[in-house]
C-alpha atoms as a PDB file:
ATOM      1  CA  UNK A   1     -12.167  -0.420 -19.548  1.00  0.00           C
ATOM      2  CA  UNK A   2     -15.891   0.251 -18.606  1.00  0.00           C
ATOM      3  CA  UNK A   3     -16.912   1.909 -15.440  1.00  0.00           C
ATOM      4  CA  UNK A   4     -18.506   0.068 -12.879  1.00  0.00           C
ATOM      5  CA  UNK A   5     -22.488  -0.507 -12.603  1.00  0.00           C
ATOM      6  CA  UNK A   6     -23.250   1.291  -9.847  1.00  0.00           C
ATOM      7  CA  UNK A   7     -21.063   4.012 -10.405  1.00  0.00           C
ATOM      8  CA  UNK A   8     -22.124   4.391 -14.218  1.00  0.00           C
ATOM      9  CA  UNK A   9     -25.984   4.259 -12.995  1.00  0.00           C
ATOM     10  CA  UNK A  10     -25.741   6.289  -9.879  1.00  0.00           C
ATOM     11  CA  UNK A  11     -23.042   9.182 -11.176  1.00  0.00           C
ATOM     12  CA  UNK A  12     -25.291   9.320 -14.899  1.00  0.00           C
ATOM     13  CA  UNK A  13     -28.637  10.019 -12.519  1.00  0.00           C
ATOM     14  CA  UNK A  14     -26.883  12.105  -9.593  1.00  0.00           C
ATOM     15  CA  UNK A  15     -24.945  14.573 -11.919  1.00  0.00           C
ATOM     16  CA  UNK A  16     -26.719  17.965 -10.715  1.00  0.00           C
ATOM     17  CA  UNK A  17     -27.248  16.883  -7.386  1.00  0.00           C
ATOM     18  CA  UNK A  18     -23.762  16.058  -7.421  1.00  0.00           C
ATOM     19  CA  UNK A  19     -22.553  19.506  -8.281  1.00  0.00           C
ATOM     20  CA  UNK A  20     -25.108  21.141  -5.930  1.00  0.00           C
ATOM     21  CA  UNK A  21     -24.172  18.867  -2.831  1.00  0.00           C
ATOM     22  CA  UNK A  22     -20.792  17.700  -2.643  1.00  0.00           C
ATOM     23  CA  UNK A  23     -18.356  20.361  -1.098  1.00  0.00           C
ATOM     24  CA  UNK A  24     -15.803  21.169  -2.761  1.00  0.00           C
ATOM     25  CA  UNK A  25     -11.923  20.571  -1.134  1.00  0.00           C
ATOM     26  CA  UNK A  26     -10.799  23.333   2.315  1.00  0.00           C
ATOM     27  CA  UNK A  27      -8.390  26.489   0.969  1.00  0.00           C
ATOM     28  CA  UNK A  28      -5.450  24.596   2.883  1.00  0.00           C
ATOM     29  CA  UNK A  29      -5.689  21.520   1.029  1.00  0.00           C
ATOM     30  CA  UNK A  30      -5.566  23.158  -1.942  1.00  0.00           C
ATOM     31  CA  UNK A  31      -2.375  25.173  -1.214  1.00  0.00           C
ATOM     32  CA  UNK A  32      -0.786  22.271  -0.036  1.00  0.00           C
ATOM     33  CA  UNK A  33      -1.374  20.861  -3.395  1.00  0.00           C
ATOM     34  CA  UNK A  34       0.051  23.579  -4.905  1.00  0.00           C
ATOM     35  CA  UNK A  35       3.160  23.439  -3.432  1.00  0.00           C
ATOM     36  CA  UNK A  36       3.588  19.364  -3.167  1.00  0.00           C
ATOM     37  CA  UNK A  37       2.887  18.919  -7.215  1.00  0.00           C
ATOM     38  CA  UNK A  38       4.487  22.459  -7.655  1.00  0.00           C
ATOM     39  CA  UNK A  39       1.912  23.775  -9.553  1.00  0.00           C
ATOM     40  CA  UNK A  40       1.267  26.999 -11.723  1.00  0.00           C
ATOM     41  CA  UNK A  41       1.763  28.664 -15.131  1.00  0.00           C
ATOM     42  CA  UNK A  42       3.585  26.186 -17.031  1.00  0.00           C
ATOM     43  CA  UNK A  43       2.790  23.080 -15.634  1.00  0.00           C
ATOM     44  CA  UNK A  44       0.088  20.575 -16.860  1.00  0.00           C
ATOM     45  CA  UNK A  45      -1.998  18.770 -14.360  1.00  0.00           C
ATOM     46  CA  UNK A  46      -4.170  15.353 -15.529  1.00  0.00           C
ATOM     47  CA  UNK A  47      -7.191  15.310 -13.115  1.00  0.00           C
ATOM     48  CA  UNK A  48      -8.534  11.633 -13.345  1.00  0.00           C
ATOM     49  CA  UNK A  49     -12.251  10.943 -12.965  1.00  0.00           C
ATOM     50  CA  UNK A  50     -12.823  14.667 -12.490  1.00  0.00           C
ATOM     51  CA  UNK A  51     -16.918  14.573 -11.788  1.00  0.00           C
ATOM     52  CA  UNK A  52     -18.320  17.590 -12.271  1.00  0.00           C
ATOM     53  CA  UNK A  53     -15.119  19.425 -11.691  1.00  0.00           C
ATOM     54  CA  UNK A  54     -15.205  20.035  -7.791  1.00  0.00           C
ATOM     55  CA  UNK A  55     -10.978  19.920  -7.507  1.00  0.00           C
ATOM     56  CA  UNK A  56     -10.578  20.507 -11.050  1.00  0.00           C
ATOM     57  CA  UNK A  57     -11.745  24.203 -10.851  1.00  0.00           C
ATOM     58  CA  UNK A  58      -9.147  24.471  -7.933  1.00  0.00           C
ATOM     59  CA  UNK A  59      -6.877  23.369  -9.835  1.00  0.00           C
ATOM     60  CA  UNK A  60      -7.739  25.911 -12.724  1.00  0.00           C
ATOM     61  CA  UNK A  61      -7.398  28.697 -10.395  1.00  0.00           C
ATOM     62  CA  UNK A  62      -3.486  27.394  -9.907  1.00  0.00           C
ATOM     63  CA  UNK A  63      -2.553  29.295 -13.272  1.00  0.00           C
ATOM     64  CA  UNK A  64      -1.663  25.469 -14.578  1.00  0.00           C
ATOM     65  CA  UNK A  65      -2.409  23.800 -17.607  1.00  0.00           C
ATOM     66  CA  UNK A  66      -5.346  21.582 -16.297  1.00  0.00           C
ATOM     67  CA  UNK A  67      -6.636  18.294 -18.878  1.00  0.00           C
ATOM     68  CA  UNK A  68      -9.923  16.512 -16.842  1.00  0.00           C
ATOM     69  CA  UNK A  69     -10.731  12.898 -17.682  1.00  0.00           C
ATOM     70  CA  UNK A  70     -14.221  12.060 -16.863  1.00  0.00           C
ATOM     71  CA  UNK A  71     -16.362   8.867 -18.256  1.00  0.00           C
ATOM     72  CA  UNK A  72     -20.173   9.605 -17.294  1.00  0.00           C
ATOM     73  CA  UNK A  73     -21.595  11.704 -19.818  1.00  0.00           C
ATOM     74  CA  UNK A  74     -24.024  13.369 -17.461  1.00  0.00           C
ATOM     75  CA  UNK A  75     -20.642  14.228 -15.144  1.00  0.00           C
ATOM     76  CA  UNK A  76     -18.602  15.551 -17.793  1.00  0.00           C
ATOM     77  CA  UNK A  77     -21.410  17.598 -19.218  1.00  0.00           C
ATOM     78  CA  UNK A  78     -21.717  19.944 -15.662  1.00  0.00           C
ATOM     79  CA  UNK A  79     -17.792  19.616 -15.755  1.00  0.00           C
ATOM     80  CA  UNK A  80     -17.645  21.371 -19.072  1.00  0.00           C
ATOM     81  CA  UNK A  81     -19.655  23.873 -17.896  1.00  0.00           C
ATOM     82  CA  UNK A  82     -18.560  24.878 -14.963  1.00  0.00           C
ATOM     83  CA  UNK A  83     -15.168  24.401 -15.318  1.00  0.00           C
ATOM     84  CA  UNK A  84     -14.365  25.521 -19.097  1.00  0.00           C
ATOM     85  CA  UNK A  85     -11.180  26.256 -18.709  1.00  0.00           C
ATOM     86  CA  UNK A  86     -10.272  22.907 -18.103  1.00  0.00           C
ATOM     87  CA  UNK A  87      -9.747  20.849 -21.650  1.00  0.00           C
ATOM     88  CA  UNK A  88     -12.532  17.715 -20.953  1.00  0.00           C
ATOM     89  CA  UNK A  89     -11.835  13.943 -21.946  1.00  0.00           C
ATOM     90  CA  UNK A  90     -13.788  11.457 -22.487  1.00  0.00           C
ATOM     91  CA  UNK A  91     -11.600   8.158 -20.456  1.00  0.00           C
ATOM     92  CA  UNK A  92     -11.169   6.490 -17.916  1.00  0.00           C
ATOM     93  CA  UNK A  93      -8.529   5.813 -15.453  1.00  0.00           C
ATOM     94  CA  UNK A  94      -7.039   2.622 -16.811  1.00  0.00           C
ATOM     95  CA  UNK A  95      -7.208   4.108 -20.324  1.00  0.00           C
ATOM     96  CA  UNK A  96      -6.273   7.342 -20.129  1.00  0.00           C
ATOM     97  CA  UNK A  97      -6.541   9.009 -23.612  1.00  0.00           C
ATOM     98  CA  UNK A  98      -3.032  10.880 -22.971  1.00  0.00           C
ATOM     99  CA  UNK A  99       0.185  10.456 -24.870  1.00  0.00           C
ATOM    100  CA  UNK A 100       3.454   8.728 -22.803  1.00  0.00           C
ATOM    101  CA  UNK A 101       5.590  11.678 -20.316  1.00  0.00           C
ATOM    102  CA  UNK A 102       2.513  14.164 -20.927  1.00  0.00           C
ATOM    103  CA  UNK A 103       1.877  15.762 -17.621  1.00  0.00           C
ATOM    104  CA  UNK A 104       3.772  16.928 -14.722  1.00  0.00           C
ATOM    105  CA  UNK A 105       1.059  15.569 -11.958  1.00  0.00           C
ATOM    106  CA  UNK A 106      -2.258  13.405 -11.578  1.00  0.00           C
ATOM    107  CA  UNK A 107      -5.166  14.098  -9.398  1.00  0.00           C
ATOM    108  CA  UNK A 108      -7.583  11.748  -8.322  1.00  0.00           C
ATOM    109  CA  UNK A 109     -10.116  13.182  -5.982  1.00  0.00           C
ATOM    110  CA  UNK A 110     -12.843  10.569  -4.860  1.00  0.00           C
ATOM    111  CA  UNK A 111     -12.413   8.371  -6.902  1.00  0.00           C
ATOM    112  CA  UNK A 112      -9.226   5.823  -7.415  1.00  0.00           C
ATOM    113  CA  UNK A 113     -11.505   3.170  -4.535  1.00  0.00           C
ATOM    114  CA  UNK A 114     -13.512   2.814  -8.062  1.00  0.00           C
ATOM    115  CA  UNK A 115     -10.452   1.837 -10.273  1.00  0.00           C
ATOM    116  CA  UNK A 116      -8.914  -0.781 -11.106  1.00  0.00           C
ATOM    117  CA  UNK A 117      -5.419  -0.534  -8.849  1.00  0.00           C
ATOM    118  CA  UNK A 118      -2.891  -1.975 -10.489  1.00  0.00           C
ATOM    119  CA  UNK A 119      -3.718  -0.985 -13.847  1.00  0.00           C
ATOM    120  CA  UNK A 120      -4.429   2.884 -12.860  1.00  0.00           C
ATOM    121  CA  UNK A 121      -1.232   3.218 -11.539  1.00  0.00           C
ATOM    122  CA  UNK A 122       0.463   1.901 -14.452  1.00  0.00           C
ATOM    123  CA  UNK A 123      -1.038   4.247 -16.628  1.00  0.00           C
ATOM    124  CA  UNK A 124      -0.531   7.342 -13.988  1.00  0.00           C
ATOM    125  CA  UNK A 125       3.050   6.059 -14.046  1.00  0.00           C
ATOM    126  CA  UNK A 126       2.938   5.975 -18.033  1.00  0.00           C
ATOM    127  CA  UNK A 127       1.861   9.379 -18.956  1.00  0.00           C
ATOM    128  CA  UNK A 128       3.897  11.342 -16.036  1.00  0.00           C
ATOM    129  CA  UNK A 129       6.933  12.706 -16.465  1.00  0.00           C
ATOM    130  CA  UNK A 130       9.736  11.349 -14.590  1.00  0.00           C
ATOM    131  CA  UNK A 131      10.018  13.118 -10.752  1.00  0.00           C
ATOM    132  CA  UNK A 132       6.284  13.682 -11.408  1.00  0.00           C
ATOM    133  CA  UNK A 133       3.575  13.120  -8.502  1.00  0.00           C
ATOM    134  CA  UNK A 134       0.513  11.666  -8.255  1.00  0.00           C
ATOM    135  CA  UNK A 135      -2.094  13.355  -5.127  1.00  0.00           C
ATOM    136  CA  UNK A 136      -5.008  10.818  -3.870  1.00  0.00           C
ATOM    137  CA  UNK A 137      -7.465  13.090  -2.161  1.00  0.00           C
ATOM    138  CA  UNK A 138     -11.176  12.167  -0.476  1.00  0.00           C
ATOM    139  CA  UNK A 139     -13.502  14.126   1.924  1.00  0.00           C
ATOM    140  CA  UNK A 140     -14.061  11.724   4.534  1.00  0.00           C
ATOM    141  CA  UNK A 141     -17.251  12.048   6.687  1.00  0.00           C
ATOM    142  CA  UNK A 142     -16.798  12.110  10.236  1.00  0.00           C
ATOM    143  CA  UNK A 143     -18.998   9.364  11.531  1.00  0.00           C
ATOM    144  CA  UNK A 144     -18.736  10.637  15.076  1.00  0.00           C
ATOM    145  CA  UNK A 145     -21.140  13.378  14.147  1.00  0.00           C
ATOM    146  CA  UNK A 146     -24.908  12.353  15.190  1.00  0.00           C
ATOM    147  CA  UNK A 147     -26.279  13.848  11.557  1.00  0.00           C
ATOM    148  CA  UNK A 148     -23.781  11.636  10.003  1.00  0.00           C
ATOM    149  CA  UNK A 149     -24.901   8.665  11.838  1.00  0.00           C
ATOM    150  CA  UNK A 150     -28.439   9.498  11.192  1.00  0.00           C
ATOM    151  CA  UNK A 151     -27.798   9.769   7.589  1.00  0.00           C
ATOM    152  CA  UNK A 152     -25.757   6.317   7.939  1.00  0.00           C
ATOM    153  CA  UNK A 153     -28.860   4.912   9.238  1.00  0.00           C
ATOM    154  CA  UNK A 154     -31.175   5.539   6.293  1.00  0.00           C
ATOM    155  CA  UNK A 155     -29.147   4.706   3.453  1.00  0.00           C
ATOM    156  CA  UNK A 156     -26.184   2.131   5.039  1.00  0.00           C
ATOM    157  CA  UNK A 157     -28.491  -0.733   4.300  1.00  0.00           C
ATOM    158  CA  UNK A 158     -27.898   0.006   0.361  1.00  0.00           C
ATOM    159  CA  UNK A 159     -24.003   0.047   0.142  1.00  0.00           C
ATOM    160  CA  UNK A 160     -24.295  -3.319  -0.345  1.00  0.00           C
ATOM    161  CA  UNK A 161     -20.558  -4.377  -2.208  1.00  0.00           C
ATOM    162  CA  UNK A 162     -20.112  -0.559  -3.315  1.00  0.00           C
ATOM    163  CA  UNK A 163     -16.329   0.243  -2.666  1.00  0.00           C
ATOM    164  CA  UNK A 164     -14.963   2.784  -0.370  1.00  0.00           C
ATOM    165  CA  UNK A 165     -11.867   4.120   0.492  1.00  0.00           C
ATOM    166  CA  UNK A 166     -11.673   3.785   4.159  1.00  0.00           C
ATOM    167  CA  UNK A 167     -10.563  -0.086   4.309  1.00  0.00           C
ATOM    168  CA  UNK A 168      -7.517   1.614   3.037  1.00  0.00           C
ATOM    169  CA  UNK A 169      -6.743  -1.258  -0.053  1.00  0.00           C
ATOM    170  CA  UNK A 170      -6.382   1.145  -2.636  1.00  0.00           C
ATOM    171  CA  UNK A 171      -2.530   1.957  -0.929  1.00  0.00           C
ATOM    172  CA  UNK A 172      -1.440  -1.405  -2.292  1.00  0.00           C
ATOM    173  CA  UNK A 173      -0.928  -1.014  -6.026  1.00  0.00           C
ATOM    174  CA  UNK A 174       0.507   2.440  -5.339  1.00  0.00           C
ATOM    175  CA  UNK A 175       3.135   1.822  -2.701  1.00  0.00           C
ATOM    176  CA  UNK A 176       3.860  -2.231  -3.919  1.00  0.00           C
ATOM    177  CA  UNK A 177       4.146  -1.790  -7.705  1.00  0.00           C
ATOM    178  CA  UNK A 178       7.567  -0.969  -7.597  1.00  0.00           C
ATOM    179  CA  UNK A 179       5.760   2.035  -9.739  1.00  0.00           C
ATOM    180  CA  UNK A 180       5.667   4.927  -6.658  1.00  0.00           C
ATOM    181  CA  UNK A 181       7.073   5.961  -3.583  1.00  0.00           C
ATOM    182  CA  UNK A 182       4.849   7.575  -0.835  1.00  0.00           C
ATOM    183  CA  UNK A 183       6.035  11.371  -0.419  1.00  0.00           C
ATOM    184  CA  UNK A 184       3.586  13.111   1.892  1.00  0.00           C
ATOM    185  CA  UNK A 185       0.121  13.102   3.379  1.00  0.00           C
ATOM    186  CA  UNK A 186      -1.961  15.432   4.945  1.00  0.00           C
ATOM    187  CA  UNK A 187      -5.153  15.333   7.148  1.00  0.00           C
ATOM    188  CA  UNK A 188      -7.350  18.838   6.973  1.00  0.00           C
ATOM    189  CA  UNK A 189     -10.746  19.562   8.961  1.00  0.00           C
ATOM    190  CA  UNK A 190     -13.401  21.079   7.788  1.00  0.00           C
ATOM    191  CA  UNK A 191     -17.209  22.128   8.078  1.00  0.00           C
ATOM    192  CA  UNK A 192     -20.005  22.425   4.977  1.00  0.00           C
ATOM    193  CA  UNK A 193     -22.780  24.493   5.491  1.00  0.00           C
ATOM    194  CA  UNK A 194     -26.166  23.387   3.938  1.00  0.00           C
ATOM    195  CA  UNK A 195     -29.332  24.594   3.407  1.00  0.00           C
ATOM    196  CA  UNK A 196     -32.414  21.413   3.835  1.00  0.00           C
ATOM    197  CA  UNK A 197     -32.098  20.825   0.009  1.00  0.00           C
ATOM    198  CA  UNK A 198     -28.937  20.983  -0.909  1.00  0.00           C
ATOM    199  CA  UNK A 199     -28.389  18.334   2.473  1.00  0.00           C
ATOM    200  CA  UNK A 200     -30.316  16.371   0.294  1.00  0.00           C
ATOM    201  CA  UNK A 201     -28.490  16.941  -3.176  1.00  0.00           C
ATOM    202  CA  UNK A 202     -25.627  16.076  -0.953  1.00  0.00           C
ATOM    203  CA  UNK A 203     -26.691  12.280   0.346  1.00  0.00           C
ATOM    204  CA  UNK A 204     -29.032  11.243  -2.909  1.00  0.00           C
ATOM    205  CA  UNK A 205     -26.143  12.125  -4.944  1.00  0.00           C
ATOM    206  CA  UNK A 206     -24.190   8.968  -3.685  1.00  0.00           C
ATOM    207  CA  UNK A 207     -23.689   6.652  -6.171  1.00  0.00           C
ATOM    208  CA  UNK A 208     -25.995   3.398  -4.593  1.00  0.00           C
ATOM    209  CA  UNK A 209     -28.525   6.129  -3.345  1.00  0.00           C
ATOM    210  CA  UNK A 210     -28.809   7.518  -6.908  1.00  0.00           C
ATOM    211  CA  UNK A 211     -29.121   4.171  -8.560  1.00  0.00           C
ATOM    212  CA  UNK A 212     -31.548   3.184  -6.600  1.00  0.00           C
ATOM    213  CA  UNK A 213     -35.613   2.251  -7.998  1.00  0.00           C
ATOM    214  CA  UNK A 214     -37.255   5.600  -8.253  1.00  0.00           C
ATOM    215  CA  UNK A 215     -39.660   4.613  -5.645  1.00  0.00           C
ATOM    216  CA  UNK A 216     -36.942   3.683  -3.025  1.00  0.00           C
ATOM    217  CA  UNK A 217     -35.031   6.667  -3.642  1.00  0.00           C
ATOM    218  CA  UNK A 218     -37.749   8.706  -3.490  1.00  0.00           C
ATOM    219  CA  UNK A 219     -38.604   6.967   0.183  1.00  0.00           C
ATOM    220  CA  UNK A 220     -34.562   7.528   0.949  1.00  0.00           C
ATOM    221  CA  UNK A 221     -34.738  11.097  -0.452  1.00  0.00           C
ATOM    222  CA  UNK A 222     -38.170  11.462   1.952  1.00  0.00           C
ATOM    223  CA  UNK A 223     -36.348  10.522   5.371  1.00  0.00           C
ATOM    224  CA  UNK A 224     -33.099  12.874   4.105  1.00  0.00           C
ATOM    225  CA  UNK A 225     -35.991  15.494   4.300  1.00  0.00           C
ATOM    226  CA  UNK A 226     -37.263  14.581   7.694  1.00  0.00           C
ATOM    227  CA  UNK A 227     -33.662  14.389   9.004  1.00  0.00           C
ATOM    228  CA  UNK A 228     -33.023  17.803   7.445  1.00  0.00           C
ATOM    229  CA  UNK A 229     -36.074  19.345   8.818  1.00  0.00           C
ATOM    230  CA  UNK A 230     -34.866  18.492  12.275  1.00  0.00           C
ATOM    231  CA  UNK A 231     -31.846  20.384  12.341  1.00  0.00           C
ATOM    232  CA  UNK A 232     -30.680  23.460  12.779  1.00  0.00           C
ATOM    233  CA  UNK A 233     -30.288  25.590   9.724  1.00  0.00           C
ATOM    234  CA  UNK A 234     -28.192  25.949   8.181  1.00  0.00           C
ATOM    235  CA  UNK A 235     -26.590  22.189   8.471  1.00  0.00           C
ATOM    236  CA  UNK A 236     -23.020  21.964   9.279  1.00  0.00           C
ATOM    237  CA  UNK A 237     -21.249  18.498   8.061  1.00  0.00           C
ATOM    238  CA  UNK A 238     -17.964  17.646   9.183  1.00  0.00           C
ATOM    239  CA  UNK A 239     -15.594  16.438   6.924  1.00  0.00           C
ATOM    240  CA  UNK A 240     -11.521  15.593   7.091  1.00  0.00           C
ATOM    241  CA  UNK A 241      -9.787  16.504   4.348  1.00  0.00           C
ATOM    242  CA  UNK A 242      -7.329  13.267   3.574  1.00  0.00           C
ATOM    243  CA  UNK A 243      -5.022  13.867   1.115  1.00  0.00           C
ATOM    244  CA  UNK A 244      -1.612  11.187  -0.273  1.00  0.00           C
ATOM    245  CA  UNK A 245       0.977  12.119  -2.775  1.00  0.00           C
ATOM    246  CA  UNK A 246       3.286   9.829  -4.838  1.00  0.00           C
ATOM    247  CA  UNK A 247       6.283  10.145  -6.198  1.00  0.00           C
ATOM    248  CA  UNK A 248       6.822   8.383  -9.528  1.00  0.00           C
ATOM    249  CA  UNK A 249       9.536   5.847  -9.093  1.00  0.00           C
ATOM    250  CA  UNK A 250      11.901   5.809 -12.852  1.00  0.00           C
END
């Protein structure tokens, strides 16, 4: 199955920024995981639409077996780079190029909003072993923040039909499919510091900012600056940490 438009476009452009911008996920959420999916040395993790690694090197750091499936070229290229110990696929969610039973837990971190529901969890349910676990994770921006709302503000008026995760219907296919079970979920606080570029790295890496007409991103990227500029330095985005773990069902 192909990737979507604006996420093809947008992720292809906003690779480095994307690695330079995006934080990465809190020291707690990670432990968590480690203890939820039980992972370490002998253990293989699948970590679906991996990006440019940002939980896959976590991951790494577990001791575990970690196999990254990534679709954008220009993703997967700062993935393999910065994450080499990580064994980088070429896939996508609904087609994961991974035998039957393989792996003992999947990761999706920003990312299953983009897939296809139903047919991503069929194939997370088809190449887990059984009793294995699948962990949803996203850093959601707290909008209650005034920077946030400024940011909101420049570049809300190019969402347009661009999914999200926060209308919440990306539960459905996992906990109606008969497939999983819901087995915990955790909620984790956290602050990134920025310096006035990377701030901007952070915002023009979104996937309808970064598809944008070079001349209207370069106006977007502009009024990131002027934002930036106004703030104290360095700049201090909140974030909660959301994370949901399955249980495969069979």
């Amino acid at each position: 199955m192909s990737v979507r438009e604006e996420a093809a476009l947008g992720f292809q452009q906003g690779a480095d920024a994307y690695e330079r911008g995006r934080p990465t996920y809190p020291p707690a959420v990670v432990e968590w995981l480690r203890q939820e999916l039980e992972l370490g040395p002998g253990r293989t993790v699948l970590d679906v639409a991996a990006g440019t690694g940002k939980l896959t090197r976590e991951l790494v750091a577990l001791g575990a077996t970690v196999v990254a499936v990534e679709p954008v070229p220009a993703m997967r290229a700062v993935l393999e780079r910065v994450v080499p110990d990580a064994r980088a696929l070429d896939g996508t969610a609904e087609a994961l190029p991974i035998e039957d039973g393989a792996v003992d837990a999947v990761t999706a971190a920003s990312a299953f909003h983009w897939f296809d529901g139903p047919v991503a969890a069929a194939e997370f349910h088809r190449v887990l072993r059984p009793g294995g676990k699948v962990a949803l994770l996203w850093n959601r921006r707290r909008l209650d923040q005034p920077i946030h709302q400024a940011v909101d503000e420049i570049i809300g008026r190019y969402r347009r039909r661009t999914p999200s995760h926060h209308r919440g219907e990306w539960r459905e296919p996992l906990e109606s499919g008969g497939l999983f079970e819901p087995a915990a979920e955790r909620e984790v606080p956290f602050e990134q510091a920025l310096d006035a570029d990377r701030f901007v790295d952070r915002f023009s890496s979104i996937s309808f900012v970064a598809a944008l007409p070079d001349g209207t991103r370069e106006q977007v990227i502009e009024r990131l600056r002027a934002v930036a500029a106004g703030e104290e330095q360095p700049i201090r985005l909140g974030y909660t940490a959301e994370v949901y773990v399955y249980r495969r069902v069979g």
